[in-house]
Protein backbone atom coordinates (compact mmCIF):
# COMPACT_ATOMS: atom_id res chain seq x y z
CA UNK A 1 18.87 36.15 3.57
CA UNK A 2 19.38 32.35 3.02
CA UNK A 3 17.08 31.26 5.66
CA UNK A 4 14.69 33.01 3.92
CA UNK A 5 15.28 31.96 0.91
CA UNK A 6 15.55 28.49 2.33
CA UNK A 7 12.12 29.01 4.05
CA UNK A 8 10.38 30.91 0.39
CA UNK A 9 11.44 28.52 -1.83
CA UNK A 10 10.91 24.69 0.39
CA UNK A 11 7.38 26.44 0.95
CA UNK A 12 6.88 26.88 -2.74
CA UNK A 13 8.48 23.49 -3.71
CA UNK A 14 6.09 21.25 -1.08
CA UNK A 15 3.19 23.52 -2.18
CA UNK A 16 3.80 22.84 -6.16
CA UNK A 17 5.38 19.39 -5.82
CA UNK A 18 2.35 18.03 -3.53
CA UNK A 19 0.77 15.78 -6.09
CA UNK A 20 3.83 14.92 -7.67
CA UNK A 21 5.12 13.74 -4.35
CA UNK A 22 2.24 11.73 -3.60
CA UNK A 23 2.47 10.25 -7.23
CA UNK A 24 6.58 8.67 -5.90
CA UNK A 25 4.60 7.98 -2.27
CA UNK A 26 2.36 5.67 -3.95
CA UNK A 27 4.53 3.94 -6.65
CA UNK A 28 7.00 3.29 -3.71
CA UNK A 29 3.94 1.96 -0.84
CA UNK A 30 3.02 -0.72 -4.39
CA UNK A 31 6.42 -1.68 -5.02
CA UNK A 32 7.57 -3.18 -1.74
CA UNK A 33 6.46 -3.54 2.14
CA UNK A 34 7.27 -0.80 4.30
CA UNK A 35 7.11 3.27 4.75
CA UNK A 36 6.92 5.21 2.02
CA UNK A 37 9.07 7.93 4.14
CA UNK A 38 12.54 6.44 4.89
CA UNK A 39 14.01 8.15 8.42
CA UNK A 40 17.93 8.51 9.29
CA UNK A 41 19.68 10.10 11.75
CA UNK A 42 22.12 12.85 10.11
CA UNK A 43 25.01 14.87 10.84
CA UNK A 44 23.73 18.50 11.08
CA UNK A 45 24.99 21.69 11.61
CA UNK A 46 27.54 21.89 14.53
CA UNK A 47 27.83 18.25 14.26
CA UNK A 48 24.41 17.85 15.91
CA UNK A 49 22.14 15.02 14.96
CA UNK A 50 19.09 15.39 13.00
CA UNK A 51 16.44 13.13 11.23
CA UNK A 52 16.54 13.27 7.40
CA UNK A 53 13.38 12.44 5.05
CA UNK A 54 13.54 10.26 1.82
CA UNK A 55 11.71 8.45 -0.07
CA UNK A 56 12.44 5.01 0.72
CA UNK A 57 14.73 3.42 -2.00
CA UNK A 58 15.49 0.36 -0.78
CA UNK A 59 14.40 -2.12 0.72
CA UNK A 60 12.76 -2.83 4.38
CA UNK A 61 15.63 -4.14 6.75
CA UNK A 62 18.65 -2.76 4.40
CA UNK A 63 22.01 -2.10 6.92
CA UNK A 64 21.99 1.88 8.27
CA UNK A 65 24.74 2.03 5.98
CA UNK A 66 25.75 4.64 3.52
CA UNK A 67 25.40 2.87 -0.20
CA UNK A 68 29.09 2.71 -1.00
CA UNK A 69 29.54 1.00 2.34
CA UNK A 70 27.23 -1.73 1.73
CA UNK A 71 28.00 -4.94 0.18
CA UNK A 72 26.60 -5.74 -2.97
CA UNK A 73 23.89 -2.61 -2.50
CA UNK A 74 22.08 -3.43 -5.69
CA UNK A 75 20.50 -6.15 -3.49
CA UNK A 76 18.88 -3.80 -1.34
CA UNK A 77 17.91 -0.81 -4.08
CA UNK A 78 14.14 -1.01 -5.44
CA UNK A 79 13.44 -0.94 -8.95
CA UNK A 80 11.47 2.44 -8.44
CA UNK A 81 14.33 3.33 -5.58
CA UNK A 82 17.07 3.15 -8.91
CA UNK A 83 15.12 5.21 -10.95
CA UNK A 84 14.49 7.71 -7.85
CA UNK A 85 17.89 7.78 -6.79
CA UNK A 86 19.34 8.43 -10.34
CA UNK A 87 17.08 11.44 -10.86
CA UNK A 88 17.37 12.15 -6.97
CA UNK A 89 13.39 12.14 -6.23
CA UNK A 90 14.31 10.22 -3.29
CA UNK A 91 15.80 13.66 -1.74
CA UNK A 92 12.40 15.50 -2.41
CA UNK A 93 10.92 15.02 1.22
CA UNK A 94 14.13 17.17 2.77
CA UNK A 95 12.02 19.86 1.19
CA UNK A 96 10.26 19.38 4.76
CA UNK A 97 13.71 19.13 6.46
CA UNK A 98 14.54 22.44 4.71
CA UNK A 99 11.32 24.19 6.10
CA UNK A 100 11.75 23.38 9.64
CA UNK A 101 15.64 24.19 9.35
CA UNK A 102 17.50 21.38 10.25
CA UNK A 103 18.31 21.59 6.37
CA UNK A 104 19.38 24.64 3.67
CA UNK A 105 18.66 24.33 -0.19
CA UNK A 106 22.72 24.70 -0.86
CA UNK A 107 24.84 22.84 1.79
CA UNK A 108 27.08 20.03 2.53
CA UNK A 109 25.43 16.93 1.91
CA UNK A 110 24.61 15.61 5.35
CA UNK A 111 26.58 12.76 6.37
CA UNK A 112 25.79 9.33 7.99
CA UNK A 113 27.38 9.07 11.45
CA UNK A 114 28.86 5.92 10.22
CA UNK A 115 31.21 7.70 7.64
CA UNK A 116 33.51 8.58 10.79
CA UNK A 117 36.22 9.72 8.74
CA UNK A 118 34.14 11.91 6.39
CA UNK A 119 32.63 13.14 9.53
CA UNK A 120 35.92 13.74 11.13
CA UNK A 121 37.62 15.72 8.05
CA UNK A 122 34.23 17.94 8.12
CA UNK A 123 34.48 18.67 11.40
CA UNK A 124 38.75 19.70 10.84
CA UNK A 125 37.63 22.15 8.43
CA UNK A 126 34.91 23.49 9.90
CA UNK A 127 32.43 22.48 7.26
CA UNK A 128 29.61 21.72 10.22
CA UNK A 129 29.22 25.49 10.83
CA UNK A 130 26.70 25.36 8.00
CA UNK A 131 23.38 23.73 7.45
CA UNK A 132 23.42 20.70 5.39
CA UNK A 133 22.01 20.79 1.70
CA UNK A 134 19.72 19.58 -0.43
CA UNK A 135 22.45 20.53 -3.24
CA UNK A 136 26.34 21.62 -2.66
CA UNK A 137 29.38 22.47 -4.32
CA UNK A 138 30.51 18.83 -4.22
CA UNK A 139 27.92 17.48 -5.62
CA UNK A 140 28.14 19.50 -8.42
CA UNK A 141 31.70 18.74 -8.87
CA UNK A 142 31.35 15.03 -8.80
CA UNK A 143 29.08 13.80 -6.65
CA UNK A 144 29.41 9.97 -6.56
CA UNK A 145 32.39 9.96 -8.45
CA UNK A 146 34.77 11.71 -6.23
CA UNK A 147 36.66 10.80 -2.95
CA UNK A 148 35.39 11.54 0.64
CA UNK A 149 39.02 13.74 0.66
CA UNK A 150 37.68 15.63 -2.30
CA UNK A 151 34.45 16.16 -1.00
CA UNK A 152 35.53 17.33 2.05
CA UNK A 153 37.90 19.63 0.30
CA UNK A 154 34.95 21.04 -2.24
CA UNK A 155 32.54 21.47 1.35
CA UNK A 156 35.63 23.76 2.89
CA UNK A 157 35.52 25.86 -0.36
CA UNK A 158 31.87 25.97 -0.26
CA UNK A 159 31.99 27.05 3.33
CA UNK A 160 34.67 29.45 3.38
CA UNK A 161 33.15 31.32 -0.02
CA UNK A 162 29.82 30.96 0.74
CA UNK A 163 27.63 33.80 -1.26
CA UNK A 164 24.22 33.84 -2.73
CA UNK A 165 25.33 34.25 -5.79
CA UNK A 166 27.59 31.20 -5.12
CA UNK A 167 24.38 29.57 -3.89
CA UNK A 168 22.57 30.35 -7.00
CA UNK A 169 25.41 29.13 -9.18
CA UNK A 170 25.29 25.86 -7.84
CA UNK A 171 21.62 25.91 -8.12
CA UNK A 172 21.70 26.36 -11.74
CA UNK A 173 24.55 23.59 -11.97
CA UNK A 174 22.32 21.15 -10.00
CA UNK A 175 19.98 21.29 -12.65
CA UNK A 176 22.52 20.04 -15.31
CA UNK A 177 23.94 17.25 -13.17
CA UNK A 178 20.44 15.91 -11.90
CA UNK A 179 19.02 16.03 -15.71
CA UNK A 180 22.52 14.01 -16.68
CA UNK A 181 22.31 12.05 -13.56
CA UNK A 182 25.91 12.88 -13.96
CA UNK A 183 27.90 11.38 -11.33
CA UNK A 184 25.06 9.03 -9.54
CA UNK A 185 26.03 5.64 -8.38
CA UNK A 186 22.56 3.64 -8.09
């Protein structure tokens, strides 16, 4: 049932979104050098590795480094990158991750295989036994603002309650924290 619904509604979204999308693609090609499609290599379900799409938000030659690990990040971030990543447009594109199932619409958020420790905790609780997410139960408890510990902690719930109507719930919360931009570190 949540493949499906994974499958019904990324359909819909890159079907509806298209010229929206290529709206972002082409402020984001005029603002700097570069792809407009920004490629990393992601924690996935049962820890394997898989390629995630953004748009890019920053800026060509930036360190394969999660944000809070870089130095001064605002350095690398884009003018149209800050305004993407505060009202997360820059996730859009995992609509395609989410339709070839590498992705789900409620998950985890996928990790960088440079946050070893967040990686290790995940993999301690088990949290890898699900697809990532475009959304998830930490992210709608925090996001930005909480600890990798709390994260983790907030993924195990997540995983070990995991319903559709769980799933919906945090759908319907996503919506309030991305119109907020409640918890977003740009």
């Amino acid at each position: 049932m949540k493949r499906l619904f994974d499958v019904v509604s990324s359909a819909l979204g890159l079907v509806l979104l298209s010229p929206f999308l290529l709206v972002i693609a082409i402020l984001v090609r005029l603002e700097s050098p570069g792809p407009v499609i920004f490629r990393q290599t992601r924690v996935g379900r049962d820890n394997r590795p898989f390629t995630i799409y953004k748009f890019r938000s920053m800026r060509v030659g930036t360190p394969n480094l999660a944000t809070d690990q870089l130095t001064e990040p605002y350095r690398y971030i884009t003018r149209i990158g800050r305004i993407m990543r505060v009202t997360s447009l820059d996730e859009l594109p995992q609509l395609w991750n989410i339709m070839i199932g590498d992705m789900s619409v409620v998950g985890p958020r996928p990790a960088i295989f440079s946050q070893e420790l967040l990686v290790q905790m995940r993999t301690d609780r088990g949290v890898h036994r699900f697809r990532p997410g475009l959304t998830g139960w930490a992210q709608v408890n925090g996001r930005d603002d909480i600890s990798d510990a709390e994260k983790v902690e907030l993924d195990a719930h997540y995983c070990n309650n995991w319903s559709l109507a769980l799933d919906m719930h945090i759908l319907l919360r996503t919506v309030g924290v991305v119109s907020t931009a409640k918890g977003v570190r740009a």
